[in-house]
PDB file of N, CA and C in Angstrom:
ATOM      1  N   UNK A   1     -12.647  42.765  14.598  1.00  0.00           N
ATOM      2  CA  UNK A   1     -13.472  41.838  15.334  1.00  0.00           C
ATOM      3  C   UNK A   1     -14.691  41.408  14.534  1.00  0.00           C
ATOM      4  N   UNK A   2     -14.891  41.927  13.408  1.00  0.00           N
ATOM      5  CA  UNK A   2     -16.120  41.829  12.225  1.00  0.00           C
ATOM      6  C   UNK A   2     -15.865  40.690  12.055  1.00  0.00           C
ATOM      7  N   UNK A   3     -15.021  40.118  11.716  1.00  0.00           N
ATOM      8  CA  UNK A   3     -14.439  38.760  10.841  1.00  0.00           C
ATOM      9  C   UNK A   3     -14.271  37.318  11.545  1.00  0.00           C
ATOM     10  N   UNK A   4     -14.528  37.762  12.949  1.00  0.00           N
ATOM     11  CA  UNK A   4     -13.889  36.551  13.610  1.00  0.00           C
ATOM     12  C   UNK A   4     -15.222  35.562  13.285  1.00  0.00           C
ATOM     13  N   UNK A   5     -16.188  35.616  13.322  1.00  0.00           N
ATOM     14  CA  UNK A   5     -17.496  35.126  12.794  1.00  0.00           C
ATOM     15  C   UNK A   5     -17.087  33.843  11.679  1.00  0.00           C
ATOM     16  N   UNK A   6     -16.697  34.435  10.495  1.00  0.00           N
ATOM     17  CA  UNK A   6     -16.777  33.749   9.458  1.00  0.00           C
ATOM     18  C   UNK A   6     -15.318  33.102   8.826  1.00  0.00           C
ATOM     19  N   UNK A   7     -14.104  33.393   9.997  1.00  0.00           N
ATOM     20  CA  UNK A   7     -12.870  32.930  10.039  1.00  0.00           C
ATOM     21  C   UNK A   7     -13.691  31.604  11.043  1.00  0.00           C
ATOM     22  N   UNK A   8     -13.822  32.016  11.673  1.00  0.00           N
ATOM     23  CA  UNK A   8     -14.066  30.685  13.039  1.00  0.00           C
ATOM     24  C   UNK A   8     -15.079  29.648  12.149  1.00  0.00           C
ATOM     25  N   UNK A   9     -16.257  30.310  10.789  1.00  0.00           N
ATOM     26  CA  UNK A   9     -17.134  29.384  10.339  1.00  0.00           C
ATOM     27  C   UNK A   9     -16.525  28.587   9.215  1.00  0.00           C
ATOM     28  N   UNK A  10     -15.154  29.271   9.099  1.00  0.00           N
ATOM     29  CA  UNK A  10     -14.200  28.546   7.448  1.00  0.00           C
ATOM     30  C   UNK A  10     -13.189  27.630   8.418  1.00  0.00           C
ATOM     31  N   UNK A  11     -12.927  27.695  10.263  1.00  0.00           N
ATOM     32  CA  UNK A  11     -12.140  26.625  10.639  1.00  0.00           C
ATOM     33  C   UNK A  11     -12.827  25.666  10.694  1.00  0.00           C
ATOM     34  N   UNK A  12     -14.089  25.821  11.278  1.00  0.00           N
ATOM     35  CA  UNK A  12     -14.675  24.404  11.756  1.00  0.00           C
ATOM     36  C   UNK A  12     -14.617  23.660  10.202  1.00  0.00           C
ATOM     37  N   UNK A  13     -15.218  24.312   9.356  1.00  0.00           N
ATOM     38  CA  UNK A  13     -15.606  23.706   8.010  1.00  0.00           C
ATOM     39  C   UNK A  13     -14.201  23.169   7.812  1.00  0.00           C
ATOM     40  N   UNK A  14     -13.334  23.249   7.780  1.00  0.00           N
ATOM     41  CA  UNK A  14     -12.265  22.927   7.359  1.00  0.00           C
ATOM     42  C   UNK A  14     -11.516  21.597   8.278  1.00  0.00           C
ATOM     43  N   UNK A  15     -11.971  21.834   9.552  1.00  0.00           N
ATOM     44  CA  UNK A  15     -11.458  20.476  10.306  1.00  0.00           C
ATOM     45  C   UNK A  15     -12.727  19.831  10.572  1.00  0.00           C
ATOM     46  N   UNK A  16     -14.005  20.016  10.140  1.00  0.00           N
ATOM     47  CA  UNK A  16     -14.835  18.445   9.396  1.00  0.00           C
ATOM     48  C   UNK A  16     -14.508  18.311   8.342  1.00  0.00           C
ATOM     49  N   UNK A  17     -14.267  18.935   7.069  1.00  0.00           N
ATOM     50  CA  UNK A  17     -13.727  17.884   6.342  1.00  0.00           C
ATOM     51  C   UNK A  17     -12.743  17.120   6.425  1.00  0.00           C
ATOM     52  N   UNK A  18     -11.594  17.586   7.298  1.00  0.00           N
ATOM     53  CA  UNK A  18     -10.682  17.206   7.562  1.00  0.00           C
ATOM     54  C   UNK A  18     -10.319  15.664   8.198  1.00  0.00           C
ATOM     55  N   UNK A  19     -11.269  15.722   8.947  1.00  0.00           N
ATOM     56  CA  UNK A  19     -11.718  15.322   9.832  1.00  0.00           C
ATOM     57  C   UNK A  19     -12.933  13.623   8.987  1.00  0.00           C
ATOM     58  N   UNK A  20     -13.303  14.086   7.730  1.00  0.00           N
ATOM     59  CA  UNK A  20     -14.048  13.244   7.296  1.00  0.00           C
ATOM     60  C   UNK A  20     -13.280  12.601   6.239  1.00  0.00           C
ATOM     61  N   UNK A  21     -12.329  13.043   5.988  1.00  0.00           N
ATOM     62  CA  UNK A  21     -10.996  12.721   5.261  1.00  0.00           C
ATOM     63  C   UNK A  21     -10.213  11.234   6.216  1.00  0.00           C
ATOM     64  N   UNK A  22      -9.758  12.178   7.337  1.00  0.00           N
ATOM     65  CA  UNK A  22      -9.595  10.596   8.470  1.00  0.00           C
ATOM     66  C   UNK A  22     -10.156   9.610   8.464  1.00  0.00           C
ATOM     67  N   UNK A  23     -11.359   9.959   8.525  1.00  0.00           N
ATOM     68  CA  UNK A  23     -12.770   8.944   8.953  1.00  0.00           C
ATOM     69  C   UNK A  23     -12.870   8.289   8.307  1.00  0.00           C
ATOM     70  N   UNK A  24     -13.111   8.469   6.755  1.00  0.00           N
ATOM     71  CA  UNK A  24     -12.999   7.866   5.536  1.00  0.00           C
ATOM     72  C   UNK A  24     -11.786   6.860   5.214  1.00  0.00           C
ATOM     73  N   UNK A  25     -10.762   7.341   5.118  1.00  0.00           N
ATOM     74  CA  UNK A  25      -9.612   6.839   5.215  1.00  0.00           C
ATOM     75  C   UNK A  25      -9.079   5.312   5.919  1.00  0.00           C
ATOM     76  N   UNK A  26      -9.375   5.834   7.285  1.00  0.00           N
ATOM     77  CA  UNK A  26      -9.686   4.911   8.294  1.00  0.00           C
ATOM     78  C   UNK A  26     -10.581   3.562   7.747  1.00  0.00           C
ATOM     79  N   UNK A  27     -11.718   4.060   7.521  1.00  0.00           N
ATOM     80  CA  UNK A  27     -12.938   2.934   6.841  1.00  0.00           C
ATOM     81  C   UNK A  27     -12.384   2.059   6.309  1.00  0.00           C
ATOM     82  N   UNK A  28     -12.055   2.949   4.871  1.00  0.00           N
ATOM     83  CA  UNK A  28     -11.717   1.764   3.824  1.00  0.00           C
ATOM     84  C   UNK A  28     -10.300   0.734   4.023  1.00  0.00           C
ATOM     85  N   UNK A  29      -9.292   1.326   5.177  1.00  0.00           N
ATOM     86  CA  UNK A  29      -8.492   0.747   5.788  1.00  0.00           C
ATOM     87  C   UNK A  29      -8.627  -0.566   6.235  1.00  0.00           C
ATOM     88  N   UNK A  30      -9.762  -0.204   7.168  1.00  0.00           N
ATOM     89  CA  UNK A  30     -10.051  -1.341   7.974  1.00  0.00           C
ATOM     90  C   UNK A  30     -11.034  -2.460   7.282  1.00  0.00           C
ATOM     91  N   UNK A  31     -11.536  -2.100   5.998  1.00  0.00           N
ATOM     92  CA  UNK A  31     -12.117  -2.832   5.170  1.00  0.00           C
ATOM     93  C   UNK A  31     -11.483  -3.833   4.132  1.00  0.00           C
ATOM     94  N   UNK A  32     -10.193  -3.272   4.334  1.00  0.00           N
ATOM     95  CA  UNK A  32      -9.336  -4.200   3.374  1.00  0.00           C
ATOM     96  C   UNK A  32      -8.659  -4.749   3.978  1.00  0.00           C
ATOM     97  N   UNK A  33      -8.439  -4.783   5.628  1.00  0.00           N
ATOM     98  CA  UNK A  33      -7.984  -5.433   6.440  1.00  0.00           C
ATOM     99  C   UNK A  33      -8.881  -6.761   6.479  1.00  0.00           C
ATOM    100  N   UNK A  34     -10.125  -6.308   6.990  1.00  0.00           N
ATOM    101  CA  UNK A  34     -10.801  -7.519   6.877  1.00  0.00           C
ATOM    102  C   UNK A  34     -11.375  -8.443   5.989  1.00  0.00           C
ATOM    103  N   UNK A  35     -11.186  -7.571   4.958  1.00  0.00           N
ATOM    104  CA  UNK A  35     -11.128  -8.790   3.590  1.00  0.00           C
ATOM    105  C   UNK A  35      -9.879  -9.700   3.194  1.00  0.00           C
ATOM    106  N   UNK A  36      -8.787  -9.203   3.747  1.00  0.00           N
ATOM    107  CA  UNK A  36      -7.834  -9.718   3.461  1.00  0.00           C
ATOM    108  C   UNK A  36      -7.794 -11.128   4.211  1.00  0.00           C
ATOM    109  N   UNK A  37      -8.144 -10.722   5.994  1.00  0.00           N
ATOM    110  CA  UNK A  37      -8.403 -11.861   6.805  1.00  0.00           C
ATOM    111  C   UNK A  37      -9.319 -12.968   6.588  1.00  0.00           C
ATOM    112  N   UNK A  38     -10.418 -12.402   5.730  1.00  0.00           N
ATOM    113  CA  UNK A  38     -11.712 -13.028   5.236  1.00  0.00           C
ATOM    114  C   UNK A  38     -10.791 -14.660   4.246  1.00  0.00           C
ATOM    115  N   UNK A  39     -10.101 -13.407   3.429  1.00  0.00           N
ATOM    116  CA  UNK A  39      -9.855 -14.188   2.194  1.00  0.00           C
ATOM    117  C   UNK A  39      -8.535 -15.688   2.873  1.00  0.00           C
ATOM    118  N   UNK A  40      -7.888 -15.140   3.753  1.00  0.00           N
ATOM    119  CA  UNK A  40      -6.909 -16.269   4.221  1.00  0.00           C
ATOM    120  C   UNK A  40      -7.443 -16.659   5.512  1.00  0.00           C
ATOM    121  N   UNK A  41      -8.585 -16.874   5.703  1.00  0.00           N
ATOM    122  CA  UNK A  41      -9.051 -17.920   6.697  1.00  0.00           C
ATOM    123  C   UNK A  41      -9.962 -18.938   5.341  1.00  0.00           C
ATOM    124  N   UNK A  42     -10.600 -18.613   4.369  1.00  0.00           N
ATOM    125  CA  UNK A  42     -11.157 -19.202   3.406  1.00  0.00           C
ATOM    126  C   UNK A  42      -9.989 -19.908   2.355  1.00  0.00           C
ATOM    127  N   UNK A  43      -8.905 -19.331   2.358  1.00  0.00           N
ATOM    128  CA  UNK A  43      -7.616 -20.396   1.575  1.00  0.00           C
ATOM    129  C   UNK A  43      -7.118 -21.337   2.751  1.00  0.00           C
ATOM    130  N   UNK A  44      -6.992 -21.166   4.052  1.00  0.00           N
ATOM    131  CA  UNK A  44      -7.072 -22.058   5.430  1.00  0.00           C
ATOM    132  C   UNK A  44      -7.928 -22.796   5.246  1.00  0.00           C
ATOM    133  N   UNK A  45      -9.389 -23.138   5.280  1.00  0.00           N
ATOM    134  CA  UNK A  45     -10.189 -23.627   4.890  1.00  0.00           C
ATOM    135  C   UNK A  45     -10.260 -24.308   3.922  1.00  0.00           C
ATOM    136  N   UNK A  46     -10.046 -24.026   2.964  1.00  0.00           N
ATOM    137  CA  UNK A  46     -10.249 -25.010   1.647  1.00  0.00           C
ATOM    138  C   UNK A  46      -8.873 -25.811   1.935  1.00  0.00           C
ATOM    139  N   UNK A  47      -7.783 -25.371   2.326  1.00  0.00           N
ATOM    140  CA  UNK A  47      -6.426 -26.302   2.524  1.00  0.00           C
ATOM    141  C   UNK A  47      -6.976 -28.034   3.054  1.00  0.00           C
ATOM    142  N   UNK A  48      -7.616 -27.509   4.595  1.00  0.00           N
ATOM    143  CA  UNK A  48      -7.926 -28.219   5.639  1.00  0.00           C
ATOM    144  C   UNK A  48      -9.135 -29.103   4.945  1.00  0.00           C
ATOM    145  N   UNK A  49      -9.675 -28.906   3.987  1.00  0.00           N
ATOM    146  CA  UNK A  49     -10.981 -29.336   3.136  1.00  0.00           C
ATOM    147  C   UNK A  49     -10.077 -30.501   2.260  1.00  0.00           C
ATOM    148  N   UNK A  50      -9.493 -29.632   1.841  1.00  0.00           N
ATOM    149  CA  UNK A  50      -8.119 -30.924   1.286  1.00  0.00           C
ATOM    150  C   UNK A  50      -7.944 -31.894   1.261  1.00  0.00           C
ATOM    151  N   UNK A  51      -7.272 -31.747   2.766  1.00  0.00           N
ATOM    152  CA  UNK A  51      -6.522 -32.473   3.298  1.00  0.00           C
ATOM    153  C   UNK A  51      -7.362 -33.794   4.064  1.00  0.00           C
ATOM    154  N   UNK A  52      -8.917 -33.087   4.245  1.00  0.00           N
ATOM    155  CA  UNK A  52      -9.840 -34.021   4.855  1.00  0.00           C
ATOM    156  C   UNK A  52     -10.142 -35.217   3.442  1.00  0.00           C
ATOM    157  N   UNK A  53     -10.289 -34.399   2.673  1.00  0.00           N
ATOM    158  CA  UNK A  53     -10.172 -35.299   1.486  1.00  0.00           C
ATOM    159  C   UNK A  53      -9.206 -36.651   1.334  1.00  0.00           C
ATOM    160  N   UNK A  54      -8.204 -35.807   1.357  1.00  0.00           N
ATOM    161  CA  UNK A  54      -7.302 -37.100   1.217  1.00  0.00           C
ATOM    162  C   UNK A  54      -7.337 -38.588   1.800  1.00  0.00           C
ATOM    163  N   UNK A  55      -7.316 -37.508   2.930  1.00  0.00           N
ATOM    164  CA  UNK A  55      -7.577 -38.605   4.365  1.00  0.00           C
ATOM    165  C   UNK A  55      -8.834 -39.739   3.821  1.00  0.00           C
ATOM    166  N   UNK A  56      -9.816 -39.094   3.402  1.00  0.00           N
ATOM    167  CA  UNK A  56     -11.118 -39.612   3.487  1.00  0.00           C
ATOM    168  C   UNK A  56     -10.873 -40.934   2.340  1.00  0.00           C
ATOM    169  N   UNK A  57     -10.063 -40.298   1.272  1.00  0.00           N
ATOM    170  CA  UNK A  57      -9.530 -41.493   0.543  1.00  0.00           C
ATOM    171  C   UNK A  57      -9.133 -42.816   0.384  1.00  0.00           C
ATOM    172  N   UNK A  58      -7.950 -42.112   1.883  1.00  0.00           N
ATOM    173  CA  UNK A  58      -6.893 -42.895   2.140  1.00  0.00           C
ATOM    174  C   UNK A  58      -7.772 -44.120   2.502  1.00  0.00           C
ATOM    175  N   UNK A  59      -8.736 -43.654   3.620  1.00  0.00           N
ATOM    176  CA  UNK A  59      -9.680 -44.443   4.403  1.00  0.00           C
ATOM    177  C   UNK A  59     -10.788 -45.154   3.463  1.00  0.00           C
ATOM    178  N   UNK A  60     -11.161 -44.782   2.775  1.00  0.00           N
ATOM    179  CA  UNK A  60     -12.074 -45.555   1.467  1.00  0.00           C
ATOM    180  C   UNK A  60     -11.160 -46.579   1.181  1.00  0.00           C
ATOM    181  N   UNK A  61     -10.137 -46.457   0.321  1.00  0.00           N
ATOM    182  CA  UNK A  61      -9.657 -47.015  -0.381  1.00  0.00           C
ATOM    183  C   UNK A  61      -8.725 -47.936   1.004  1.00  0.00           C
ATOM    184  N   UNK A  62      -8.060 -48.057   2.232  1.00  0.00           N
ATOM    185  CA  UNK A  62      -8.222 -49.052   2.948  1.00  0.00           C
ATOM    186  C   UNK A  62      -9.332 -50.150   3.277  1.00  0.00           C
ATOM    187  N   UNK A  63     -10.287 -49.260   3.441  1.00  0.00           N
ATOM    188  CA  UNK A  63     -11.552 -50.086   3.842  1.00  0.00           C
ATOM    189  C   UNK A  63     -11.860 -51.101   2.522  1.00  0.00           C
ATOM    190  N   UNK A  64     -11.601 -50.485   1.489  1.00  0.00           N
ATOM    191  CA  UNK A  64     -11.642 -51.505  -0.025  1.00  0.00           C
ATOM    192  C   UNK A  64     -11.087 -52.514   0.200  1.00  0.00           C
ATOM    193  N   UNK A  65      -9.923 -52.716   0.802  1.00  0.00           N
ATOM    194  CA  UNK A  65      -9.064 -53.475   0.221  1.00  0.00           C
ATOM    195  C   UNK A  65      -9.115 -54.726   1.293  1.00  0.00           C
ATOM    196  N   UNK A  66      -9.833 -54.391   2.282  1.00  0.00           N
ATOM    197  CA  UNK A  66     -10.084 -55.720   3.340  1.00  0.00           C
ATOM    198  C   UNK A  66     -11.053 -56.487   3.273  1.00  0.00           C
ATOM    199  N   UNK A  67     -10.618 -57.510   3.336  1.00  0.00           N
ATOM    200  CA  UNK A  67     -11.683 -59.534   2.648  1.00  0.00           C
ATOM    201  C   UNK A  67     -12.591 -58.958   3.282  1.00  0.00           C
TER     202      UNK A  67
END
């Protein structure tokens, strides 16, 4: 019964790190999740930037061309 002390102080220690292992894990998970989303709403974006372009062209270069 001497021991149960410092068995019980090597579990806890062992399921916080454990435990900070998850946590961690988790983090950087969800960090590359949202960079990923970051990065393809910003290639969405520049598409749609595009495409406004074009348009904007199209429309210049009509408006040119009328007496």
């Amino acid at each position: 019964m001497e021991n149960v002390g410092p068995i019980l102080y090597v579990i806890l220690v062992c399921g916080l790190v454990i435990l900070f292992c998850v946590s961690f894990t988790m983090f950087i998970r969800s960090l590359l999740r949202s960079s990923s989303r970051r990065s393809a709403a910003a290639q969405n974006t520049e598409r749609l930037l595009e495409e406004q372009n074009a348009l904007l062209r199209e429309l210049i270069e009509t408006v040119k061309q009328r007496p």
